[in-house]
Protein backbone atom coordinates (compact mmCIF):
# COMPACT_ATOMS: atom_id res chain seq x y z
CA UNK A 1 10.20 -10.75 70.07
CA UNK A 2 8.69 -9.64 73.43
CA UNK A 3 6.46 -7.36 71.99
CA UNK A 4 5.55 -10.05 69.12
CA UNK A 5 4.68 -12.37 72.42
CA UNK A 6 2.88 -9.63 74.65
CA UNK A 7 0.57 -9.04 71.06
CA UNK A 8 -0.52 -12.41 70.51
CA UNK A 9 -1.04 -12.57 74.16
CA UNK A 10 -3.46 -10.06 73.63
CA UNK A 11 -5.28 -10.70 70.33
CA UNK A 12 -5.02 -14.74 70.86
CA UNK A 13 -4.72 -15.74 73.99
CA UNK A 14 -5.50 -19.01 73.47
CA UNK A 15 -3.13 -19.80 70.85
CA UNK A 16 -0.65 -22.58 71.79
CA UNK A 17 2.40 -20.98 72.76
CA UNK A 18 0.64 -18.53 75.15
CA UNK A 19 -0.70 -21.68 76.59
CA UNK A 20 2.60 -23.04 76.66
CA UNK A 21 4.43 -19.72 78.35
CA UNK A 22 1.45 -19.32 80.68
CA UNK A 23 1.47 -23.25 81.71
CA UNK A 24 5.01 -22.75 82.24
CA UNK A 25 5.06 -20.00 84.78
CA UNK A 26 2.24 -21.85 86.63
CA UNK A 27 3.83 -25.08 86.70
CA UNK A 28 7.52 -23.33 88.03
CA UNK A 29 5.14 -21.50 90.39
CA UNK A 30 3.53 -25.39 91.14
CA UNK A 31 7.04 -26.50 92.54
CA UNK A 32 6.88 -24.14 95.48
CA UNK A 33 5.93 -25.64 99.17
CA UNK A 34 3.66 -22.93 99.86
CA UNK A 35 1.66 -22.54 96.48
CA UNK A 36 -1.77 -24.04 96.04
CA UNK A 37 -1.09 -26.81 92.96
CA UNK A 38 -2.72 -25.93 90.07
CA UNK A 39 -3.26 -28.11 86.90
CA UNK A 40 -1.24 -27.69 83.60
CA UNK A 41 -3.09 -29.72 80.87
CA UNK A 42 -1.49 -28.46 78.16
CA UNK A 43 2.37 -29.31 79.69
CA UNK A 44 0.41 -32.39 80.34
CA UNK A 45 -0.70 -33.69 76.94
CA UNK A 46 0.76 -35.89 74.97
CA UNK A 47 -1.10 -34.02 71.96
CA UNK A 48 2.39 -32.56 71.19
CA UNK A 49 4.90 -35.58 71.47
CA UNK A 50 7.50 -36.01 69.45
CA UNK A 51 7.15 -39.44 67.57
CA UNK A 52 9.72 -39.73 65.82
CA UNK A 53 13.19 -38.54 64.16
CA UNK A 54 14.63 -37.39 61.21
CA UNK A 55 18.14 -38.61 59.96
CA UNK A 56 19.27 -36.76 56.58
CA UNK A 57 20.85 -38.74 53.90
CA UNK A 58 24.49 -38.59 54.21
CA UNK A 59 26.49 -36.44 51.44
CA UNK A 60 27.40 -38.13 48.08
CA UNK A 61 30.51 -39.34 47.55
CA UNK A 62 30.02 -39.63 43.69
CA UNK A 63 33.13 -38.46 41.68
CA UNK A 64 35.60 -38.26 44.89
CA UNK A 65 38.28 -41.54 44.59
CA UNK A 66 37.75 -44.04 47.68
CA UNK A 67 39.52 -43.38 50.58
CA UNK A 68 39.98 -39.85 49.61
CA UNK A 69 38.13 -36.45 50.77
CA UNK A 70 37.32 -33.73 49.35
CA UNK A 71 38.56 -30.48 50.58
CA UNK A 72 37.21 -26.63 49.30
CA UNK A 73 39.30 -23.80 49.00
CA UNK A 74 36.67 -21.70 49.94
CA UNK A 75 33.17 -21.99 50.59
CA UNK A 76 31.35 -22.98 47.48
CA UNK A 77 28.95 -21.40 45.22
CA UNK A 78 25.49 -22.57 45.89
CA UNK A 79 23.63 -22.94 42.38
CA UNK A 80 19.90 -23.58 43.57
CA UNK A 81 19.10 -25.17 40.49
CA UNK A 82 17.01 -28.44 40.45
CA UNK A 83 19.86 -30.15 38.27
CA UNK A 84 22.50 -29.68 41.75
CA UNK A 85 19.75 -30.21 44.70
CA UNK A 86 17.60 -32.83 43.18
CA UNK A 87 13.88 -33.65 44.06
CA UNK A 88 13.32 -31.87 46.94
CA UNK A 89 11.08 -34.37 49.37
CA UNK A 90 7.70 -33.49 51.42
CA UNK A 91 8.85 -33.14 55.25
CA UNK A 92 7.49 -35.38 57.32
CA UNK A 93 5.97 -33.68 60.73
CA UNK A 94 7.44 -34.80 63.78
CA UNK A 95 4.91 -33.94 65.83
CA UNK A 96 0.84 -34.75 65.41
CA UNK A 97 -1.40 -32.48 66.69
């Protein structure tokens, strides 16, 4: 993961989460006394705010009795097929850029 790091670092080093690591150091190194300040714009954007949340849909209770839950015996098989997932929806990004 380092290494991943150190070679975008290297090929694109203005890519955002260079700017982000970089920005980072600089603005721990910002909190000392003795250290002239220097500026962070990217830490300092709101470019990247989150703007809102998610909340998933809550499981189905279809074909359980009310008042009842449903328990597994062991974990269950996980068919992938349309028919068991449903329409799967676009995600929404939480962030704009």
């Amino acid at each position: 993961m380092w290494d991943k790091f150190i070679q975008e670092k290297v090929v694109n080093p203005s890519a955002d989460d260079v700017a982000f690591f970089d920005q980072s150091i600089t603005a721990k190194r910002n909190r000392s006394k003795f250290a002239k300040k220097v500026p962070t714009p990217f830490l300092s954007s709101t470019q990247w705010a989150i703007r809102g949340s998610f909340s998933p849909p809550l499981p189905s209770t279809q074909g359980i009795p009310s008042g009842r839950n449903h328990v597994y015996q062991r974990f269950p098989d996980m068919d992938l097929s349309e028919e068991t997932i449903g329409t799967i929806r676009a995600a929404q990004p939480l962030v704009s850029r």
